[in-house]
Protein backbone atom coordinates (compact mmCIF):
# COMPACT_ATOMS: atom_id res chain seq x y z
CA UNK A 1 -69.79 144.58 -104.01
CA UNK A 2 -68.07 145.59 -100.55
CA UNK A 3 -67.26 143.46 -97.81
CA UNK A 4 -68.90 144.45 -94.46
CA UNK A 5 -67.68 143.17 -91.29
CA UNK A 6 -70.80 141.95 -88.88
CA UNK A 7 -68.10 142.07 -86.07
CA UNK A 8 -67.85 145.96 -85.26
CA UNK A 9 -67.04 145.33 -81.26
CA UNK A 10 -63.36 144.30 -80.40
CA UNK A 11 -62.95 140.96 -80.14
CA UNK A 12 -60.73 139.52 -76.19
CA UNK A 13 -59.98 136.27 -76.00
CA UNK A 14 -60.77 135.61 -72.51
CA UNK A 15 -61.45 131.92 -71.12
CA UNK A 16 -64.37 132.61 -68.48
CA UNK A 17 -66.68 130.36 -66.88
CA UNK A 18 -70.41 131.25 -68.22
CA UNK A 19 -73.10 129.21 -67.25
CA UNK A 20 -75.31 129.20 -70.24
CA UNK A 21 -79.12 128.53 -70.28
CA UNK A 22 -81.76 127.91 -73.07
CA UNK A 23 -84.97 125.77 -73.33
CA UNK A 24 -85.27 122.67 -75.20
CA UNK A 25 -88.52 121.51 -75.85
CA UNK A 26 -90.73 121.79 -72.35
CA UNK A 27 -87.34 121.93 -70.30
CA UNK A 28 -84.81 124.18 -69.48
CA UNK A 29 -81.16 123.16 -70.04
CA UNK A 30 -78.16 124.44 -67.99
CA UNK A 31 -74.63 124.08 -68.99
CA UNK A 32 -71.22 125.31 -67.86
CA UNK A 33 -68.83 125.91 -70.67
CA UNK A 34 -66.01 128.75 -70.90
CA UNK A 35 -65.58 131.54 -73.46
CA UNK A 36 -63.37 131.42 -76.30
CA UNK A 37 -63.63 135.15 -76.92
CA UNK A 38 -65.79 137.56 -76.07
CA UNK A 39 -66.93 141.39 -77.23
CA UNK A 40 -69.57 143.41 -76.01
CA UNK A 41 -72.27 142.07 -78.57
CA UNK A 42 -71.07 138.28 -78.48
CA UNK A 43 -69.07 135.42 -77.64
CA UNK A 44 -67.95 132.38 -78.42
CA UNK A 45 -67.77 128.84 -76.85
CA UNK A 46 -67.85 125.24 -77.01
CA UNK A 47 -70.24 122.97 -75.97
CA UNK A 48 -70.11 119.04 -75.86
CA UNK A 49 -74.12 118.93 -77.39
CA UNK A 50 -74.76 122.02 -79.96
CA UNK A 51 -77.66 124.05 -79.57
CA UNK A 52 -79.93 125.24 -82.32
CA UNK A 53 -79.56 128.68 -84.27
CA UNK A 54 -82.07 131.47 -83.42
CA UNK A 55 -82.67 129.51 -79.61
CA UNK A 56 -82.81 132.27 -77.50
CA UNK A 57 -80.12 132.12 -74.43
CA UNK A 58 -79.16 133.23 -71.23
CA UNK A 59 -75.83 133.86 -70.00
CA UNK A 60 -74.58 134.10 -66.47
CA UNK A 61 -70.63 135.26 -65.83
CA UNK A 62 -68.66 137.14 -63.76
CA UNK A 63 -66.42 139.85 -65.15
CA UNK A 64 -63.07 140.15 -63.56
CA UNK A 65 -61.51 142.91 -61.37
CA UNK A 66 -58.81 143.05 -64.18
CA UNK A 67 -61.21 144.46 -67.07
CA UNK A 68 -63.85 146.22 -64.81
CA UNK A 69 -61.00 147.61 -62.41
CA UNK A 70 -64.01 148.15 -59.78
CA UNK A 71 -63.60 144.58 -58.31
CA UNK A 72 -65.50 140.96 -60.09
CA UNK A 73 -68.76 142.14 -61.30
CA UNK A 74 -71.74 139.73 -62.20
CA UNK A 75 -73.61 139.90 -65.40
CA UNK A 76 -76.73 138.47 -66.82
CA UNK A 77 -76.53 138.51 -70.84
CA UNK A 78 -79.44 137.72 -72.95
CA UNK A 79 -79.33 136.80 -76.32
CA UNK A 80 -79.26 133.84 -79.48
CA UNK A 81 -77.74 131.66 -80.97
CA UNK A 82 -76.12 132.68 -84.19
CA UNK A 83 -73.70 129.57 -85.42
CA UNK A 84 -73.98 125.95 -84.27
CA UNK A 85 -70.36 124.35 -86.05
CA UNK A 86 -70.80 120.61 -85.32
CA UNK A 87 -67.76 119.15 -85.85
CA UNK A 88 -67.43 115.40 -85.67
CA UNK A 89 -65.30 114.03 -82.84
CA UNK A 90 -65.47 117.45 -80.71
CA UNK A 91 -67.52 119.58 -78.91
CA UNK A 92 -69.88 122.48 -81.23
CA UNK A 93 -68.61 125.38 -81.49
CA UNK A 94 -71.24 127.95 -81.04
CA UNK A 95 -71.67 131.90 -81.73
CA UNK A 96 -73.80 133.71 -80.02
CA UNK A 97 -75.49 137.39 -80.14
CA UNK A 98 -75.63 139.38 -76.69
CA UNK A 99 -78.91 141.27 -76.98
CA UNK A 100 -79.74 142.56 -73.39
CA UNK A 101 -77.20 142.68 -69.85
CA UNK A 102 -77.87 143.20 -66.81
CA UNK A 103 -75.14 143.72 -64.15
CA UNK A 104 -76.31 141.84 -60.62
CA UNK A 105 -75.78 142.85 -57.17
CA UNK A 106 -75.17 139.69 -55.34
CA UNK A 107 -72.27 137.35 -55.57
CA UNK A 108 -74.24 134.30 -55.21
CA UNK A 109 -76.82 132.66 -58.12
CA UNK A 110 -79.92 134.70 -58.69
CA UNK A 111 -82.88 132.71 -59.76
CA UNK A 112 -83.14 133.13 -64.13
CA UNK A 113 -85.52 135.71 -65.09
CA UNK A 114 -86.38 136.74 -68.35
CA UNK A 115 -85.90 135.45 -71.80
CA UNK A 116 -86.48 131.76 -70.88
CA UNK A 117 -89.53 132.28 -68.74
């Protein structure tokens, strides 16, 4: 049997803000938290209250001048959950699959579209 690694995308470790967005029940939740790494299919983070696998997720950061050398750029990721690690004591560390981006125009907060709808 041969080992196949789900992680094909490089892996940065970057610490960036994302505001992070999923529904719970009737309501919509909205939490700041900041990356632990991040590729171009996923990332991973902490969060004080974990949220459950397959809960689809939107993601709201901006992206650096330093790694898109074109000046901060803001981007709308959609995706799920993929790992919920509760640890007792500490926040959950959670995995989670980026599906769909979308790079926006405006430098302040858009209004969510989309996967939580």
């Amino acid at each position: 049997m041969s080992f196949i690694e789900r992680r094909r995308a490089h892996r940065f470790e970057l610490q960036l803000p994302v505001t992070i967005r999923w529904r719970d029940g009737d309501e919509v939740r909205e939490a700041l938290v900041v990356s632990e790494d991040i590729s171009s299919n996923g990332i991973y983070f902490m969060l004080r209250a974990g949220i459950k696998e397959d809960t689809p997720i939107e993601l709201e950061m901006i992206l650096p001048h330093e790694i898109t050398l074109a000046g901060p750029l803001r981007v709308r990721c959609f995706g799920r959950i993929r790992r919920c690690e509760l640890r007792e004591g500490t926040d959950a560390a959670m995995a989670a699959t980026i599906e769909k981006y979308e790079f926006l125009r405006r430098a302040h907060k858009v209004p969510a579209q989309g996967a939580l709808s």
